[in-house]
Protein backbone atom coordinates (compact mmCIF):
# COMPACT_ATOMS: atom_id res chain seq x y z
CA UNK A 1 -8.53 -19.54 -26.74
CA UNK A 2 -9.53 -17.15 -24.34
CA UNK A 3 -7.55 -16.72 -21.57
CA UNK A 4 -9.24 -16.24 -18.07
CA UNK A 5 -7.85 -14.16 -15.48
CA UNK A 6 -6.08 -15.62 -12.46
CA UNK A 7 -8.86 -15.93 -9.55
CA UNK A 8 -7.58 -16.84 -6.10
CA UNK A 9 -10.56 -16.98 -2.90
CA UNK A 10 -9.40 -14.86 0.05
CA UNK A 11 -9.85 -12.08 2.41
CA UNK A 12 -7.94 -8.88 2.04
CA UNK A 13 -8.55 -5.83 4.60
CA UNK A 14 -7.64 -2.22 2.77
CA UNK A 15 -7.22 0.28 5.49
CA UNK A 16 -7.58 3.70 4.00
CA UNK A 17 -9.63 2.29 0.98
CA UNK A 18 -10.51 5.61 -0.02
CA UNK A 19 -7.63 6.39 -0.95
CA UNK A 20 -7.04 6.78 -4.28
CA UNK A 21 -3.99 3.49 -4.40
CA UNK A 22 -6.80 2.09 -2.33
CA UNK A 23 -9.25 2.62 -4.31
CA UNK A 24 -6.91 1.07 -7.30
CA UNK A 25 -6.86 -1.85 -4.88
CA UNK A 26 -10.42 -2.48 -4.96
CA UNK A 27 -10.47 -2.37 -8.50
CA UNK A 28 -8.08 -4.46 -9.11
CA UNK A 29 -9.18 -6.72 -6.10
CA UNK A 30 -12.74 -7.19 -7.54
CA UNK A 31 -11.72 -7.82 -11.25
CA UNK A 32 -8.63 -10.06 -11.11
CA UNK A 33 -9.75 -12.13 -7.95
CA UNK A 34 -12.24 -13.27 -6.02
CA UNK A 35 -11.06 -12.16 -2.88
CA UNK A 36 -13.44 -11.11 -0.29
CA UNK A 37 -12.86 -6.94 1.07
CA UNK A 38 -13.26 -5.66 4.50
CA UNK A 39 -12.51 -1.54 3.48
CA UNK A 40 -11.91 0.07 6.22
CA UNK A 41 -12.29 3.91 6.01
CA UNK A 42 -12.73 7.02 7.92
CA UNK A 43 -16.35 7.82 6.22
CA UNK A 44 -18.42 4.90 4.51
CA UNK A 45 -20.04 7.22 2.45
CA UNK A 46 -17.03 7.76 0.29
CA UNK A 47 -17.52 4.45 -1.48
CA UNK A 48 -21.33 4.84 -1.86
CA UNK A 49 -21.10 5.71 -5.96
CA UNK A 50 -18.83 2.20 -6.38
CA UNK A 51 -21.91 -0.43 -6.13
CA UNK A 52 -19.84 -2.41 -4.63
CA UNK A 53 -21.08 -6.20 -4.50
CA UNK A 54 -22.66 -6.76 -1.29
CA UNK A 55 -21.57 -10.63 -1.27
CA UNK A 56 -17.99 -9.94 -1.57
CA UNK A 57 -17.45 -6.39 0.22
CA UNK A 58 -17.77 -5.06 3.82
CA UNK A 59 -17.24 -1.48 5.09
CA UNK A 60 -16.26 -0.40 7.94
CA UNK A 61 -15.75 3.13 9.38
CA UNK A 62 -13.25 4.24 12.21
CA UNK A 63 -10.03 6.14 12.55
CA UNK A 64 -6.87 4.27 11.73
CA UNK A 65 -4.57 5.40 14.83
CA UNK A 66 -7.67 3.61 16.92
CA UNK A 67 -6.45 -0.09 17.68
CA UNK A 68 -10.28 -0.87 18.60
CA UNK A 69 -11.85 0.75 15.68
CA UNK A 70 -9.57 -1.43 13.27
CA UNK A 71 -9.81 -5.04 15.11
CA UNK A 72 -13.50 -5.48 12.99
CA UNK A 73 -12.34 -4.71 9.89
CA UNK A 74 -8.57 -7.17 10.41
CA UNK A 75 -10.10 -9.64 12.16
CA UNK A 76 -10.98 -12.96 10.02
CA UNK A 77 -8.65 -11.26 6.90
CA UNK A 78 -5.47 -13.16 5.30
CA UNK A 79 -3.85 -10.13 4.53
CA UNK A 80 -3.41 -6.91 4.90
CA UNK A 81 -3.21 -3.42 2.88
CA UNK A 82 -2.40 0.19 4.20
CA UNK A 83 -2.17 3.15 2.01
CA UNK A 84 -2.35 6.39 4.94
CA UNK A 85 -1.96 9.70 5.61
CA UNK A 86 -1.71 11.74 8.02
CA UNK A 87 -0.04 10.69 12.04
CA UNK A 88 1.78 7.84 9.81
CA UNK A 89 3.08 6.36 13.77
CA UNK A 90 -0.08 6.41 15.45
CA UNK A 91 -1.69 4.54 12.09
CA UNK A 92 1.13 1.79 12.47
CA UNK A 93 1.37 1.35 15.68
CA UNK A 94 -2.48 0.97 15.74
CA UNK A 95 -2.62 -1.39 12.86
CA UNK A 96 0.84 -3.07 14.36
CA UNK A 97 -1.57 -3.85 17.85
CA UNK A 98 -4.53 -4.53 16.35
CA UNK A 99 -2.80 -7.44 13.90
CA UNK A 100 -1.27 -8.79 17.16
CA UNK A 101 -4.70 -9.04 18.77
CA UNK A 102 -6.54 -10.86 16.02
CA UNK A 103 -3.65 -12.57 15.19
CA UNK A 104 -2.93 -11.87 10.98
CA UNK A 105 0.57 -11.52 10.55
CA UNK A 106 0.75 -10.21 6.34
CA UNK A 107 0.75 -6.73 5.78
CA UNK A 108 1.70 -4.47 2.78
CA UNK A 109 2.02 -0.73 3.84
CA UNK A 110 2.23 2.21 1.51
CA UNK A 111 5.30 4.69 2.71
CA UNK A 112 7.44 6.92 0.19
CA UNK A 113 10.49 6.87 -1.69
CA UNK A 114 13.80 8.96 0.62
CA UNK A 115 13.15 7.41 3.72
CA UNK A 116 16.50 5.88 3.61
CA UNK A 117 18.27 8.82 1.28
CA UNK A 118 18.39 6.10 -1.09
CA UNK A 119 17.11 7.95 -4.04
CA UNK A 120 20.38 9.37 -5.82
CA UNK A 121 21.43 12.49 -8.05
CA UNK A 122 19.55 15.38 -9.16
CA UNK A 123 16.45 13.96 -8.28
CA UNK A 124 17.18 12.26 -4.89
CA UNK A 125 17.89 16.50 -4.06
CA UNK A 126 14.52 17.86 -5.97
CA UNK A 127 12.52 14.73 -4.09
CA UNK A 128 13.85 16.00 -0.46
CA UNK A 129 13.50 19.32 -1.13
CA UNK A 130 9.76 18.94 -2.36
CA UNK A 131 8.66 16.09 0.52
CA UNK A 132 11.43 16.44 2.64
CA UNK A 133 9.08 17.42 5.90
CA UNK A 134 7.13 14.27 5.51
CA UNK A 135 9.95 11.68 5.04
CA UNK A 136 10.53 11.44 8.99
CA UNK A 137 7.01 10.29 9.54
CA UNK A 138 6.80 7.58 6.84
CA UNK A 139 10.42 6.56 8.07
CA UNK A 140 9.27 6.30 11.85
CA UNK A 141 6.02 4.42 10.51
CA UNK A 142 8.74 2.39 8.25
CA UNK A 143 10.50 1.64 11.26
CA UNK A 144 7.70 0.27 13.61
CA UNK A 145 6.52 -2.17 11.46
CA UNK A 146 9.96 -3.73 10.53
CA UNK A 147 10.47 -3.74 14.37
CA UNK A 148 7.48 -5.58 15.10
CA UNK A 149 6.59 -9.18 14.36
CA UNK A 150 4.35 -8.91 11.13
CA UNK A 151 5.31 -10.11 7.97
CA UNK A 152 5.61 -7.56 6.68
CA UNK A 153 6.22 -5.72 3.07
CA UNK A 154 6.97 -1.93 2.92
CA UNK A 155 6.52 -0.28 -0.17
CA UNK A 156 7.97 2.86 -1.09
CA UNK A 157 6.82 3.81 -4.27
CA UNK A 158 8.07 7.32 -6.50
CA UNK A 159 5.84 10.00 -7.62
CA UNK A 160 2.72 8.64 -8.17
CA UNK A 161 0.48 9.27 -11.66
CA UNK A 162 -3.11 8.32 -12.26
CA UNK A 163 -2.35 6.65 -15.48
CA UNK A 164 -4.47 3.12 -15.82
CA UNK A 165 -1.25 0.88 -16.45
CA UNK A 166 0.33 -1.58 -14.82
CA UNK A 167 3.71 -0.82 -15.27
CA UNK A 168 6.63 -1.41 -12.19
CA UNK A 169 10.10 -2.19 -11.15
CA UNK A 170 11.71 -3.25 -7.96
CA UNK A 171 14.37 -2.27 -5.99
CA UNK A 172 15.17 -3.51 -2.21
CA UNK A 173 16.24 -1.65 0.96
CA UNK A 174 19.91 -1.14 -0.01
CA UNK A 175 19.65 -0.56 -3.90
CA UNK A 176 19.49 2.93 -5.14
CA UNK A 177 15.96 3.84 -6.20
CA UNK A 178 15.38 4.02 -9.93
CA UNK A 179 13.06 6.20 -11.55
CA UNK A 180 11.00 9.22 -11.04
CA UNK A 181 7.34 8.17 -10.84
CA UNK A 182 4.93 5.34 -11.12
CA UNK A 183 1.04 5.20 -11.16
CA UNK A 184 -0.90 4.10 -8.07
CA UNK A 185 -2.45 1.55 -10.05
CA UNK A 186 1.30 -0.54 -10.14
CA UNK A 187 1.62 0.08 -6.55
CA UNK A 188 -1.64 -1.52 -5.72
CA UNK A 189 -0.91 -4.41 -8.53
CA UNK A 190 2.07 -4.74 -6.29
CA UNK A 191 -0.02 -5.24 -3.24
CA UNK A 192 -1.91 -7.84 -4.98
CA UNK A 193 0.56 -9.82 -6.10
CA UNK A 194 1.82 -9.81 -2.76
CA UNK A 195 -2.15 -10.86 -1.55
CA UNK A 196 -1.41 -14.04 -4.29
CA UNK A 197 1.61 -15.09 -2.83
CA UNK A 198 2.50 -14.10 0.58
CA UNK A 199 6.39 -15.06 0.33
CA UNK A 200 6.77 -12.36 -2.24
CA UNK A 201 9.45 -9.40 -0.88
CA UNK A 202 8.34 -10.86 2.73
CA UNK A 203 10.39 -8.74 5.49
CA UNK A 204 11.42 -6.76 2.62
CA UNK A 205 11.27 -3.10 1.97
CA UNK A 206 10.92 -2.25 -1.84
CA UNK A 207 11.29 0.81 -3.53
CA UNK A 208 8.56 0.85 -6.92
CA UNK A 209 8.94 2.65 -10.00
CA UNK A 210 7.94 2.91 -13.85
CA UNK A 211 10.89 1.11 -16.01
CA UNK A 212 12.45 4.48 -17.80
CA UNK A 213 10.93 7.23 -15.86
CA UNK A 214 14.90 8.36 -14.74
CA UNK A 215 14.99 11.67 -14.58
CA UNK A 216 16.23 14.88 -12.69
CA UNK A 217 11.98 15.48 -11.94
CA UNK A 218 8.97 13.26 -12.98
CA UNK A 219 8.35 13.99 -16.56
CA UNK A 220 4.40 15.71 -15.45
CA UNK A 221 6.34 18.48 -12.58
């Protein structure tokens, strides 16, 4: 018998959707649910080659550190994706205020693995000496959504791969981090299991990683 995939009828807003864990999202979004997609991006014409379906997707174009540019694209949605660069406060403190004003509470946000020197060994010392400049902003960002009154999930995945797997294991806020890498595509499965069922890691911060990628380095450095 064939077995259909799990459908579930929502509204998820990606901010930063072309990104490339974004743009996993939308994939994965589109094919596994039928969730409708406000993408929210810096330049609409990014996602013009996707044909996206024009009954289940709207764009929207604004800066993410601009409360008022992100209020159209959160308002209406159940739930909530970030995956940023960049001024990593200004972006959360933006989407923090605009959430408030619309009123949607669940949010997944994309931050890094070392925010909380939790990532032990030889590689926890190769991973700060490589990123250790940006692990104060994704911290700070970190920080202002677990201080606000979202529900919120942080995710804080390892060295991310392109690989087309689904592939991921967890660890929470005051485990040691395992592993070395793990593909964008897991960390935006992750998201979407969270979009299924909201009380999954809620208030949590999880660290996400391919099962037996330990290493000193990830295995493609």
């Amino acid at each position: 018998m064939l077995k259909l995939k799990r459908r579930i009828l929502m509204k998820i807003a990606i901010i930063g959707a072309n990104s490339q864990i974004g743009l996993e999202a939308i994939d994965l979004a589109l094919t596994t649910t039928d969730a409708e997609l406000n993408l929210f991006l810096r330049n609409a014409s990014k996602l013009t080659d996707l044909n996206l379906p024009a009954d289940r997707v709207t764009v929207f174009e604004g800066s993410a550190d601009q409360k008022e540019n992100l209020i159209p694209a959160i308002k209406g949605a159940d739930y909530v994706f970030a995956s940023l660069a960049g001024d990593m406060a200004a972006h959360a403190k933006a989407i923090i205020a605009a959430m408030d004003q619309v009123g949607v509470k669940r949010i997944s946000f994309v931050t890094t693995l070392g925010i909380f020197d939790e990532v032990p060994g030889t590689f926890g010392k190769w991973n700060t000496a490589n990123i250790g400049p940006y692990i104060p902003p994704y911290r700070e960002a970190s920080d202002l959504i677990e201080a606000s009154d979202l529900d919120y999930t942080i995710l804080r995945p390892a060295w991310l791969t392109n690989k087309k797997e689904v592939d991921y294991e967890i660890t929470l806020r005051d485990e040691p981090f395992k592993g070395t890498e793990i593909s964008r595509r897991s960390v935006a499965a992750v998201a979407l299991e969270i979009a299924k069922n909201p009380s999954l890691y809620s208030h949590e911060n999880i660290g996400i990683d391919k099962p037996g990628s330990d290493g000193d380095k990830p295995a493609f450095m």
